[in-house]
PDB file of N, CA and C in Angstrom:
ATOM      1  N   UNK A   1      31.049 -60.989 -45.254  1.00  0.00           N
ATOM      2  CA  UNK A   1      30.025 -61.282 -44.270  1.00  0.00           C
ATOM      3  C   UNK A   1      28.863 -60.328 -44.492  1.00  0.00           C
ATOM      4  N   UNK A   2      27.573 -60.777 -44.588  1.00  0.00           N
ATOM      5  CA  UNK A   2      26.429 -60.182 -44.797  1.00  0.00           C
ATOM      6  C   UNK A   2      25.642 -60.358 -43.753  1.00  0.00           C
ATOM      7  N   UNK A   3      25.421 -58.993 -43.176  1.00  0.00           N
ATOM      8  CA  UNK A   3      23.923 -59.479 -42.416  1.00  0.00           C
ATOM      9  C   UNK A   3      22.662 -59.145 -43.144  1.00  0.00           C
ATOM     10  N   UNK A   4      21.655 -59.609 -43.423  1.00  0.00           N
ATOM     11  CA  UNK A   4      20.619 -59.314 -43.715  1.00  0.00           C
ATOM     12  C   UNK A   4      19.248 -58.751 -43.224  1.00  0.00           C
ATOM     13  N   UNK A   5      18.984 -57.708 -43.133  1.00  0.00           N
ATOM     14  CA  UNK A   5      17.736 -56.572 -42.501  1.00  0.00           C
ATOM     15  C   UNK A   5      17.453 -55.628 -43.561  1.00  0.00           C
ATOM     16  N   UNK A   6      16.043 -56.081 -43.866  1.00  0.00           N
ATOM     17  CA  UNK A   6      15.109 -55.089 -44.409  1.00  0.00           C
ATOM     18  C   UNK A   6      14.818 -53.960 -43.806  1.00  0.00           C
ATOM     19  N   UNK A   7      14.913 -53.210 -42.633  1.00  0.00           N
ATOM     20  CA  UNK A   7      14.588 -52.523 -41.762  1.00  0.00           C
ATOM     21  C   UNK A   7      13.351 -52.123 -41.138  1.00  0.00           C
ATOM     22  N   UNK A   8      12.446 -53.633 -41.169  1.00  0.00           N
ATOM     23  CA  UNK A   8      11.610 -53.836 -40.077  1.00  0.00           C
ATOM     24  C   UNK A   8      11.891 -53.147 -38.896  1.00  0.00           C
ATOM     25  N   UNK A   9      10.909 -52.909 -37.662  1.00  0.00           N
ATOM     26  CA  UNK A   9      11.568 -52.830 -36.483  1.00  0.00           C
ATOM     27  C   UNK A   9      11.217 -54.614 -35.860  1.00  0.00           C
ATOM     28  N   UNK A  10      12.232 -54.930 -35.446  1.00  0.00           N
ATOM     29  CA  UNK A  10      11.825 -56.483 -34.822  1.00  0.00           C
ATOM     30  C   UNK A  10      10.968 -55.870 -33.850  1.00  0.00           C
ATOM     31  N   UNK A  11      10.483 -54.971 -32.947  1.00  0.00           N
ATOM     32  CA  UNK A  11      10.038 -55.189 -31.798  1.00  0.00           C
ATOM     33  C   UNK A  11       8.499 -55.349 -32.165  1.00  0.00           C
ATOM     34  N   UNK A  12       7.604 -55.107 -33.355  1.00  0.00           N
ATOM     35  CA  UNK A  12       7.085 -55.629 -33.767  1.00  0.00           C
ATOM     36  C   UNK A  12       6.534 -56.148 -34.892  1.00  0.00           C
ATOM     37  N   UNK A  13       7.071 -57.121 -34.720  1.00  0.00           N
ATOM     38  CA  UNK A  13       7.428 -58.844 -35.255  1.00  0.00           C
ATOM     39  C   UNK A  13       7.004 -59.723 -34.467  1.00  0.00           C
ATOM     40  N   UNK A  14       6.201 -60.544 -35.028  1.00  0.00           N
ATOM     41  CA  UNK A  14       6.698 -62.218 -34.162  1.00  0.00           C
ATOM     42  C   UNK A  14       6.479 -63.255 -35.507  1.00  0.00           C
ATOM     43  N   UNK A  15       6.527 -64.854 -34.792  1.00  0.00           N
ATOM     44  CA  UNK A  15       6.585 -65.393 -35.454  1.00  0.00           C
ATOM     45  C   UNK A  15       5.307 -66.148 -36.277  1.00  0.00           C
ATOM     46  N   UNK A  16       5.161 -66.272 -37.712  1.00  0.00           N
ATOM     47  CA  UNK A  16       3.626 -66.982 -37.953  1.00  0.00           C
ATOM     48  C   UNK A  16       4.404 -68.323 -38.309  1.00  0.00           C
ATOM     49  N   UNK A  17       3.611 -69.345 -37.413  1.00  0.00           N
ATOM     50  CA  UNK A  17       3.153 -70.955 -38.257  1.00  0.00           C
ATOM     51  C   UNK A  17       3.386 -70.941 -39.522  1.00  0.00           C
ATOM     52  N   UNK A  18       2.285 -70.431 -39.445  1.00  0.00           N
ATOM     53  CA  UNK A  18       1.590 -70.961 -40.981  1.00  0.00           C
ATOM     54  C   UNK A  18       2.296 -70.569 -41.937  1.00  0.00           C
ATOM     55  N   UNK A  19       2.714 -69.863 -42.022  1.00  0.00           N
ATOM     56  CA  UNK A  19       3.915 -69.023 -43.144  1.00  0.00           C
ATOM     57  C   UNK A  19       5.188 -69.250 -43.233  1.00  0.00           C
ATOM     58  N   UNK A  20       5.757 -69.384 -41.767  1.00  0.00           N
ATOM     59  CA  UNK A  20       6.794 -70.015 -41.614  1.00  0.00           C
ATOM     60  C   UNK A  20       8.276 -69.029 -41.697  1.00  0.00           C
ATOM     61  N   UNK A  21       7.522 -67.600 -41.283  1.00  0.00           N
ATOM     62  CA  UNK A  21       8.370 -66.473 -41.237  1.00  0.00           C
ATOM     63  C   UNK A  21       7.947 -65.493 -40.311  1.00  0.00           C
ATOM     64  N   UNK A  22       8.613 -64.200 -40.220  1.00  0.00           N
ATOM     65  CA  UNK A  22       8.220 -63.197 -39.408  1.00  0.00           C
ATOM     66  C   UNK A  22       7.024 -62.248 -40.154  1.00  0.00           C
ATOM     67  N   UNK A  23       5.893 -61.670 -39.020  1.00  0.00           N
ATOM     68  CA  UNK A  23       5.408 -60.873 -39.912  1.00  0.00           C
ATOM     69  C   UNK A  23       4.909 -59.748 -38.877  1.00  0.00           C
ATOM     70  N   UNK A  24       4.547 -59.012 -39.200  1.00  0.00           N
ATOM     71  CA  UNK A  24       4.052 -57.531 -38.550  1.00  0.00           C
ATOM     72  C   UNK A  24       2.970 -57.753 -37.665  1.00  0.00           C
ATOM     73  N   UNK A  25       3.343 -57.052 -36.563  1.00  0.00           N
ATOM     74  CA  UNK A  25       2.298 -57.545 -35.659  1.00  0.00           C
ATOM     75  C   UNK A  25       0.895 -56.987 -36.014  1.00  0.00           C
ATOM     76  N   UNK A  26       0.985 -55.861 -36.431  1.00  0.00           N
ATOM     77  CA  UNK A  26      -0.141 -54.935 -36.630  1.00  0.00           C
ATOM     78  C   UNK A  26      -0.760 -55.655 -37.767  1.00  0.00           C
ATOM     79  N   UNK A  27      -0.852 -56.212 -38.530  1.00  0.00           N
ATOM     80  CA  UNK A  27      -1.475 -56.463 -39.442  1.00  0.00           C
ATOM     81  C   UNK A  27      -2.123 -57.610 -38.775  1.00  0.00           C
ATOM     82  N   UNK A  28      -1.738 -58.328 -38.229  1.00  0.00           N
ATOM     83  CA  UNK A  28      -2.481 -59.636 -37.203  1.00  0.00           C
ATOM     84  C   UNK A  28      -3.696 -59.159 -36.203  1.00  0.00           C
ATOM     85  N   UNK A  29      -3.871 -57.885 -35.931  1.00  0.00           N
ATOM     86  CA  UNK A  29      -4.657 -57.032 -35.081  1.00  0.00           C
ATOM     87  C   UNK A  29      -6.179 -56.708 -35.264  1.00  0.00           C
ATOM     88  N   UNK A  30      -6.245 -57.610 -36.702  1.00  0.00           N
ATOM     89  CA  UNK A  30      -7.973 -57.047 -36.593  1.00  0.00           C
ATOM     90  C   UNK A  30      -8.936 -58.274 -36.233  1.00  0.00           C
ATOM     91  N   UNK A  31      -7.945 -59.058 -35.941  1.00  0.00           N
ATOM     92  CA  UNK A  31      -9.334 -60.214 -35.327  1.00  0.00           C
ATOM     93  C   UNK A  31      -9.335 -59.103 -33.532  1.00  0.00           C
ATOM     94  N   UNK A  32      -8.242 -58.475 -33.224  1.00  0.00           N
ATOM     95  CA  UNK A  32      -8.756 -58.378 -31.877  1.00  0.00           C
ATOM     96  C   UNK A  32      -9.616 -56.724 -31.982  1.00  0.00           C
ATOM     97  N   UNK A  33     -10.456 -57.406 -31.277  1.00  0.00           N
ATOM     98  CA  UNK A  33     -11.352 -56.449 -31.116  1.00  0.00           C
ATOM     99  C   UNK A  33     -11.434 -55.267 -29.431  1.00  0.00           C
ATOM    100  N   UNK A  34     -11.387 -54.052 -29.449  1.00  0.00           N
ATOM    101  CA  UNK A  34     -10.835 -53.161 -28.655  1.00  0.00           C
ATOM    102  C   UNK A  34     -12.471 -53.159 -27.731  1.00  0.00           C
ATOM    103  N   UNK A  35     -12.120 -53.387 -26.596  1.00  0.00           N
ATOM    104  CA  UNK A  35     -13.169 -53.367 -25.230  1.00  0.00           C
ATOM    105  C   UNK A  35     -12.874 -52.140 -24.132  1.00  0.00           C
ATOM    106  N   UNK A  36     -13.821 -51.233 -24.203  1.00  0.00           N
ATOM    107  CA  UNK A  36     -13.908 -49.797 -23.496  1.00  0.00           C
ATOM    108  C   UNK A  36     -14.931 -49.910 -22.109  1.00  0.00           C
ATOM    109  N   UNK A  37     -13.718 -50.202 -20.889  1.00  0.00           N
ATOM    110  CA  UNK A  37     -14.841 -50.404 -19.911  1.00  0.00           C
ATOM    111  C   UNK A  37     -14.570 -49.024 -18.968  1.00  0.00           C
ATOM    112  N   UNK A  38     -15.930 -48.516 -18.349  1.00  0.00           N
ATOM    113  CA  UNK A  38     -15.802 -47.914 -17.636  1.00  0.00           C
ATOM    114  C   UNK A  38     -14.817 -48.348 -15.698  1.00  0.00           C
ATOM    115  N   UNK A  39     -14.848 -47.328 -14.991  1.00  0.00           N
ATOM    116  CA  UNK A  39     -14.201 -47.267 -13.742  1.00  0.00           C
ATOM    117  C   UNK A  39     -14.419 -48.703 -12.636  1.00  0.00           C
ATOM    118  N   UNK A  40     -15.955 -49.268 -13.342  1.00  0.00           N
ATOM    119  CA  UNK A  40     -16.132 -50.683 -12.171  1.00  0.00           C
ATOM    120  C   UNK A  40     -16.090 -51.434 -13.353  1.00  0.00           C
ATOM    121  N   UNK A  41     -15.052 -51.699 -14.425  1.00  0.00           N
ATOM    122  CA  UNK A  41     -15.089 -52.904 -15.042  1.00  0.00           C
ATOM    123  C   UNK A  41     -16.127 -52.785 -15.896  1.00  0.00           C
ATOM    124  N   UNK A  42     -17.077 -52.336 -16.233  1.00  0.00           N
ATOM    125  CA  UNK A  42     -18.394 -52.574 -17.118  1.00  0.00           C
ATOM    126  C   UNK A  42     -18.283 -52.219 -18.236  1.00  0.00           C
ATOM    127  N   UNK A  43     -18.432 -52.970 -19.749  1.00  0.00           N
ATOM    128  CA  UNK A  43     -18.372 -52.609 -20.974  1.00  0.00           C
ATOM    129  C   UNK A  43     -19.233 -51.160 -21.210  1.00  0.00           C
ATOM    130  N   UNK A  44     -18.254 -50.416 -21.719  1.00  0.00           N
ATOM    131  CA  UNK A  44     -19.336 -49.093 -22.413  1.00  0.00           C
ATOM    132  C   UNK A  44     -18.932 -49.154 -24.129  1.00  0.00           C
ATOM    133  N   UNK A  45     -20.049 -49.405 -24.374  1.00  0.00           N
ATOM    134  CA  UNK A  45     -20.778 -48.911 -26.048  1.00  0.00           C
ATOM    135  C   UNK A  45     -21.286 -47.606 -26.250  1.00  0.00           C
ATOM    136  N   UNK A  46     -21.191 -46.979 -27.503  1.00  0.00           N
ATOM    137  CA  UNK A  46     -21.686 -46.554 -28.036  1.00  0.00           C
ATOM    138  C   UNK A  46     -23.225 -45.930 -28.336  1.00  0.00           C
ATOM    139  N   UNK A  47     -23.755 -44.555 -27.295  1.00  0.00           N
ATOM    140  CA  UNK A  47     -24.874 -44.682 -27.218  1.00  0.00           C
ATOM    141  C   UNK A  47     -24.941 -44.699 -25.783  1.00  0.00           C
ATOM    142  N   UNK A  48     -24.410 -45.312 -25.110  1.00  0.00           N
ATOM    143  CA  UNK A  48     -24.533 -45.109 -23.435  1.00  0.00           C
ATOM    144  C   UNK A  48     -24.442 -44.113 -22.505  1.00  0.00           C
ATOM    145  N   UNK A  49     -25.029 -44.475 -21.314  1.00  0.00           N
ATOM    146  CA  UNK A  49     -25.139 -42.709 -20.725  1.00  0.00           C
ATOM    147  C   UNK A  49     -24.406 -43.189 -19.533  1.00  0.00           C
ATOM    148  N   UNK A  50     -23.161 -42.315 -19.082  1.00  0.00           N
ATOM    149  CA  UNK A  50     -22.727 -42.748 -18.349  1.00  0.00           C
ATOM    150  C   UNK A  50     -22.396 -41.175 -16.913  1.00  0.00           C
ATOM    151  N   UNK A  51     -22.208 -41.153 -15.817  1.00  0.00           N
ATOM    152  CA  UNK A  51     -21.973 -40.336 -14.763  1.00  0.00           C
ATOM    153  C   UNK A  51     -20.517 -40.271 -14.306  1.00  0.00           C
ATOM    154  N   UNK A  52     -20.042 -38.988 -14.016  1.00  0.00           N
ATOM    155  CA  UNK A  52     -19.050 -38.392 -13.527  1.00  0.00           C
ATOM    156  C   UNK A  52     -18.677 -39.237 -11.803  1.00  0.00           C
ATOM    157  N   UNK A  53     -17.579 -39.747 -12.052  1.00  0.00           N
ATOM    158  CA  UNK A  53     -17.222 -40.047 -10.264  1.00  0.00           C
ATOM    159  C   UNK A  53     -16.630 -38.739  -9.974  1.00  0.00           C
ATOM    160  N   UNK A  54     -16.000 -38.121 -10.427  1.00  0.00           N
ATOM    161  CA  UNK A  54     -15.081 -36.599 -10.011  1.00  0.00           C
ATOM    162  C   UNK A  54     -15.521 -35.549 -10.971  1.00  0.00           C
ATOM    163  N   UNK A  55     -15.202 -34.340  -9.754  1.00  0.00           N
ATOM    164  CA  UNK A  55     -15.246 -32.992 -10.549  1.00  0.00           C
ATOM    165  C   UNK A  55     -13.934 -32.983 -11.516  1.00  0.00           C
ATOM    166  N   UNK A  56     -14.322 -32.289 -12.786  1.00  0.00           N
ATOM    167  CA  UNK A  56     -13.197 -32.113 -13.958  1.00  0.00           C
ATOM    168  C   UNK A  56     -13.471 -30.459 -14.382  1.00  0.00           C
ATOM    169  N   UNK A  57     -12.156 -30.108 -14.653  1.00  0.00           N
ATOM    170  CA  UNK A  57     -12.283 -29.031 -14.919  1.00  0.00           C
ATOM    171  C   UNK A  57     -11.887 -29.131 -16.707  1.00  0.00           C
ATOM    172  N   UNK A  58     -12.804 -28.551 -17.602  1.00  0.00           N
ATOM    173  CA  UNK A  58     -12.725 -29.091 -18.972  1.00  0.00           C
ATOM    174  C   UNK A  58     -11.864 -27.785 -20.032  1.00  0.00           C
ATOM    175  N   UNK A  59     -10.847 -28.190 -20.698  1.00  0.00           N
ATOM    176  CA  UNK A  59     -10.191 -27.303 -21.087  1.00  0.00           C
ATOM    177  C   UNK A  59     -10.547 -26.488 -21.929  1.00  0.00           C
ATOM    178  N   UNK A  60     -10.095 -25.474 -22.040  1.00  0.00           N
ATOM    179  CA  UNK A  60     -10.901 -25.148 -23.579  1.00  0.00           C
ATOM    180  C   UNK A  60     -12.115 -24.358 -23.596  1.00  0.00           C
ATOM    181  N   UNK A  61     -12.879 -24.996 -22.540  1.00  0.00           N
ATOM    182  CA  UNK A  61     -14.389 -24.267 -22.461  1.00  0.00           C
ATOM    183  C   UNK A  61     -14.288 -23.738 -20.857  1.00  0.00           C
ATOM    184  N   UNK A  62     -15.505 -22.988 -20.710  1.00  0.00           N
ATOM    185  CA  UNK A  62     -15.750 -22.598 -19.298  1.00  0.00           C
ATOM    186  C   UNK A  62     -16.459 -22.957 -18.454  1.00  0.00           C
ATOM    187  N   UNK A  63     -16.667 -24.090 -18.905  1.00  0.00           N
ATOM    188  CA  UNK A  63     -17.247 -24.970 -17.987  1.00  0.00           C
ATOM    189  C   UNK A  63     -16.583 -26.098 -17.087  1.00  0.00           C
ATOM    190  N   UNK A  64     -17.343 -26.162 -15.884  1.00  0.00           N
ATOM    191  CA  UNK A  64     -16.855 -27.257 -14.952  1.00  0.00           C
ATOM    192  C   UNK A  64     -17.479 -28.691 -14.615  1.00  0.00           C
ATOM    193  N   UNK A  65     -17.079 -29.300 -15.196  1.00  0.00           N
ATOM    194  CA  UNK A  65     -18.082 -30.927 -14.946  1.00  0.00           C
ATOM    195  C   UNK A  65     -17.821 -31.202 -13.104  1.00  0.00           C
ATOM    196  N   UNK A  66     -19.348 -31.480 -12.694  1.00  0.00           N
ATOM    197  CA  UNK A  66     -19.434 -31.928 -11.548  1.00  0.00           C
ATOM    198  C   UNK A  66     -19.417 -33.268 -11.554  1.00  0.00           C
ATOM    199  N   UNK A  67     -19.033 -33.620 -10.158  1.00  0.00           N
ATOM    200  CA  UNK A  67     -19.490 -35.275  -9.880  1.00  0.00           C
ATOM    201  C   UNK A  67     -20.615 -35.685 -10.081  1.00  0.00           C
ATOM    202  N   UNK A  68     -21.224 -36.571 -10.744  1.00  0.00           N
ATOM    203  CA  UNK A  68     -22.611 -36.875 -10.573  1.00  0.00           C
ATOM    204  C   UNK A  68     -23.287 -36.425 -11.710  1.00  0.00           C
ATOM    205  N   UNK A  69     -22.719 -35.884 -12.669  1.00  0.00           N
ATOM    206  CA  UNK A  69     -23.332 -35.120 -14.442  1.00  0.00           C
ATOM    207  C   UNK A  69     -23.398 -36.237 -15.093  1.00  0.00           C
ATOM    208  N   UNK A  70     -24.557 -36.244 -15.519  1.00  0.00           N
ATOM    209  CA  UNK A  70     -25.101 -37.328 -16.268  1.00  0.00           C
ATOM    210  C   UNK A  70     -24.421 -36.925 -17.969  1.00  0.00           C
ATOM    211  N   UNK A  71     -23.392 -37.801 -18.662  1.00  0.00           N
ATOM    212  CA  UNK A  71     -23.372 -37.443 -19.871  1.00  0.00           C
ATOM    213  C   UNK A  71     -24.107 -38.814 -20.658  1.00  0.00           C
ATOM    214  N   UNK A  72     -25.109 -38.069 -21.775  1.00  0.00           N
ATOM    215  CA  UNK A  72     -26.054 -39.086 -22.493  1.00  0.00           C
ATOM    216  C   UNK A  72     -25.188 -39.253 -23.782  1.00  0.00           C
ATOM    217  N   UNK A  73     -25.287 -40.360 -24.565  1.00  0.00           N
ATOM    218  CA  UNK A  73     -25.292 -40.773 -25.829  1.00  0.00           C
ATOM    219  C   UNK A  73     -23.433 -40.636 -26.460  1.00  0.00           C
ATOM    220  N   UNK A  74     -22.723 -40.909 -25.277  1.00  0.00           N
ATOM    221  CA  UNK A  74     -21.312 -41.126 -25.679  1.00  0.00           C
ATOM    222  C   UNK A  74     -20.656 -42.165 -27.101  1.00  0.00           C
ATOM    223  N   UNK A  75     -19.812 -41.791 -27.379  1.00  0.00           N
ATOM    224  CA  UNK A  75     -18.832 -42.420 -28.445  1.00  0.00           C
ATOM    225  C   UNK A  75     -17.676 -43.410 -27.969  1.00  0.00           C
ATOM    226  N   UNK A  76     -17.352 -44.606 -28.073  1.00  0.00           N
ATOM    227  CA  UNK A  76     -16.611 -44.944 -27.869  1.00  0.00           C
ATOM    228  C   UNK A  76     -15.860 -45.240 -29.009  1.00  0.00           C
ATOM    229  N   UNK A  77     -14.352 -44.567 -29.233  1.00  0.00           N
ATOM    230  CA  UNK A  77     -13.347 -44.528 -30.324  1.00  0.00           C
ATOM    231  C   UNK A  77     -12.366 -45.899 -30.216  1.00  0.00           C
ATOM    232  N   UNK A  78     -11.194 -45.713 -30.809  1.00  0.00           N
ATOM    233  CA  UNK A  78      -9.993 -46.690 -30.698  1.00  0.00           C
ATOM    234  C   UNK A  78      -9.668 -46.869 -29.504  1.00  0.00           C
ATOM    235  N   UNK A  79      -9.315 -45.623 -28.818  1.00  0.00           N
ATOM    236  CA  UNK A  79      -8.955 -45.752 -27.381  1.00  0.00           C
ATOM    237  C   UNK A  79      -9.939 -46.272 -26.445  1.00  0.00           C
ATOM    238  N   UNK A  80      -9.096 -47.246 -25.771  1.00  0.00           N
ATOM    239  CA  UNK A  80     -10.300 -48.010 -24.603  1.00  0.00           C
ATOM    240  C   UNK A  80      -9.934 -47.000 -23.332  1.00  0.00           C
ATOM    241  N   UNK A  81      -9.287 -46.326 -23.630  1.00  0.00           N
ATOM    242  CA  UNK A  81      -9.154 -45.083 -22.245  1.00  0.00           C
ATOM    243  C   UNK A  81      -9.720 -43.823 -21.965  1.00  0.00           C
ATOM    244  N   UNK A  82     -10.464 -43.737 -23.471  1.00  0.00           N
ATOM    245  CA  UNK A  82     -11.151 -42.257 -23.748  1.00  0.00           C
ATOM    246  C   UNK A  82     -12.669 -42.863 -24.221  1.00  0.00           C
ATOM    247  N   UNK A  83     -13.749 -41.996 -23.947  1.00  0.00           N
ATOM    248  CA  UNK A  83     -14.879 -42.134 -24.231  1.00  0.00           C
ATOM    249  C   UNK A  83     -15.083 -40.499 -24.911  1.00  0.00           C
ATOM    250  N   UNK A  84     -15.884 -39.931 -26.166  1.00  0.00           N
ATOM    251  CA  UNK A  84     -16.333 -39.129 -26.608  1.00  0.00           C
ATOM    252  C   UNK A  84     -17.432 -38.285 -26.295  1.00  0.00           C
ATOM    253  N   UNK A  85     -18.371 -37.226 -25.648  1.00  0.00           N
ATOM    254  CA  UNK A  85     -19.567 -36.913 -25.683  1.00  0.00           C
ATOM    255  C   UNK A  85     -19.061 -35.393 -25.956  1.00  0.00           C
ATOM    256  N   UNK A  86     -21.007 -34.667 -25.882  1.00  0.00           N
ATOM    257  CA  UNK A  86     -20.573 -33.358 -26.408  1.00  0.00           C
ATOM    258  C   UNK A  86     -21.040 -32.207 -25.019  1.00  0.00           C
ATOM    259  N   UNK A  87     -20.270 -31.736 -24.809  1.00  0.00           N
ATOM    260  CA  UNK A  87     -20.792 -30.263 -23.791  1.00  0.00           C
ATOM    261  C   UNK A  87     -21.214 -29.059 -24.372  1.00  0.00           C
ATOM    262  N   UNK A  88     -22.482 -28.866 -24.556  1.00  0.00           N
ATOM    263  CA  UNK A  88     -23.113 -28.181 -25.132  1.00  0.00           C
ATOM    264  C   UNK A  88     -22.977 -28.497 -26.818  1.00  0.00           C
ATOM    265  N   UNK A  89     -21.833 -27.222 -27.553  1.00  0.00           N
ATOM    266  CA  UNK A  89     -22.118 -27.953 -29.147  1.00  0.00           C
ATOM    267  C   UNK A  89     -20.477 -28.445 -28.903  1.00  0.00           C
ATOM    268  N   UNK A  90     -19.808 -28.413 -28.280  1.00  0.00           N
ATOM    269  CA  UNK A  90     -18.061 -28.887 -28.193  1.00  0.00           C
ATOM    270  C   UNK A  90     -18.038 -30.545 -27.843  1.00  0.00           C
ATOM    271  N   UNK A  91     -17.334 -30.946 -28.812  1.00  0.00           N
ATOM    272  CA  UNK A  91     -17.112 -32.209 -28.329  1.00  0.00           C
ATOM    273  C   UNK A  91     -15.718 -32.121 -27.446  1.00  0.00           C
ATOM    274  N   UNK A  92     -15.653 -33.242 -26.377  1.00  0.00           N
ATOM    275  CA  UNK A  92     -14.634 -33.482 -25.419  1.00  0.00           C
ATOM    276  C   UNK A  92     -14.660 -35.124 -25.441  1.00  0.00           C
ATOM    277  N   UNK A  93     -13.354 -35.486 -25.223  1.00  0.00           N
ATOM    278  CA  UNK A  93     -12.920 -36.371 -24.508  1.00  0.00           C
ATOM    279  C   UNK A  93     -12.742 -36.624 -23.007  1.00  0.00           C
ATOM    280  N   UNK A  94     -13.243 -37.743 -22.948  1.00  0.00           N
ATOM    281  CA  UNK A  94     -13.399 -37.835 -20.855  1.00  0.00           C
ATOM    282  C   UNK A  94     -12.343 -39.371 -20.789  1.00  0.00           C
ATOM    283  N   UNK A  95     -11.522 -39.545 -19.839  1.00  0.00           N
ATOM    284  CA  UNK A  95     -11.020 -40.799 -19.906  1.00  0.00           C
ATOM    285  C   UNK A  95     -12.305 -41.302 -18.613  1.00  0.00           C
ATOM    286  N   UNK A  96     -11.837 -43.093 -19.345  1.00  0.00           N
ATOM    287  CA  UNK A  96     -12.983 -44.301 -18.832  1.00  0.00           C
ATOM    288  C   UNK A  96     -12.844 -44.329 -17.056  1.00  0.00           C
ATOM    289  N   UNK A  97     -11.974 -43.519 -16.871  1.00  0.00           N
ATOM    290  CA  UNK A  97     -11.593 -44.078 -15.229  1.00  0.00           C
ATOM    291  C   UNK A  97     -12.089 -43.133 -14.266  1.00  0.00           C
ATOM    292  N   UNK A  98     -12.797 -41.871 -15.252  1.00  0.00           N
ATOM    293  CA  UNK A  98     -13.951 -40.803 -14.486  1.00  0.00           C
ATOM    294  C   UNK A  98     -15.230 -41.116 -14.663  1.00  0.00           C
ATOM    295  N   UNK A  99     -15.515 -42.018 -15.041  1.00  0.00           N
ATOM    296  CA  UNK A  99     -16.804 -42.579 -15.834  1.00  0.00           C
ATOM    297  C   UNK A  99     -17.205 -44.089 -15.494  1.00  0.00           C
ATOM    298  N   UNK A 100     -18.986 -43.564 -14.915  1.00  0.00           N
ATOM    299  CA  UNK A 100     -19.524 -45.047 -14.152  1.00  0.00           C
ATOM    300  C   UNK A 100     -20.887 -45.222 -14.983  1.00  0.00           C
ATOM    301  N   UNK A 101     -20.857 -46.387 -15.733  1.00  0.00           N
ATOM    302  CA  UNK A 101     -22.204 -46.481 -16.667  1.00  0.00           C
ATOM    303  C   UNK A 101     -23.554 -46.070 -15.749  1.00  0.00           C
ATOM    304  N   UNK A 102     -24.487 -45.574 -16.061  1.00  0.00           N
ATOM    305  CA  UNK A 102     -25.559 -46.146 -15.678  1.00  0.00           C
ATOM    306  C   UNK A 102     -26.405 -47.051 -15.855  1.00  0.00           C
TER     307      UNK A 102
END
């Protein structure tokens, strides 16, 4: 008795049509395209200036982000949960759910 496993992980796997076998989910992943919205739902790009809903206390540095700090000319990466900008010359990560476009 043989079972047969390449040692995929099935959990991602599914099935293709067109092929008529299993294939990796991740490789199926670049038609979808990753959408970074800020705290009311609103797409943020690249380049956008967006405002603090809460005070954050930022690690690393000695500084304290207030409510209401305007950060200009953010990055949006892979993660739709993190947005990029810089505090002073340090770059930080801010997640999208402290953050209201302007």
């Amino acid at each position: 008795m043989s079972n047969y496993y390449d040692g995929e992980d099935w959990e991602i796997m599914e099935w293709d049509e067109e092929l008529g076998e299993f294939v990796n989910k991740s490789l199926n992943s670049e038609d979808e395209t990753v959408v970074t919205k800020d705290s009311n739902g609103v797409i943020l790009e690249t380049g956008d200036t967006v405002i603090l809903t809460r005070d954050l206390d930022v690690k690393g540095v000695a500084i304290s982000m207030k409510r209401g700090d305007k950060l200009k000319k953010i990055r949006v990466g892979d993660d739709p949960e993190l947005v990029e900008c810089k505090i002073g010359k340090k770059g930080v990560y801010i997640k999208t759910c402290f953050v209201k476009k302007v």
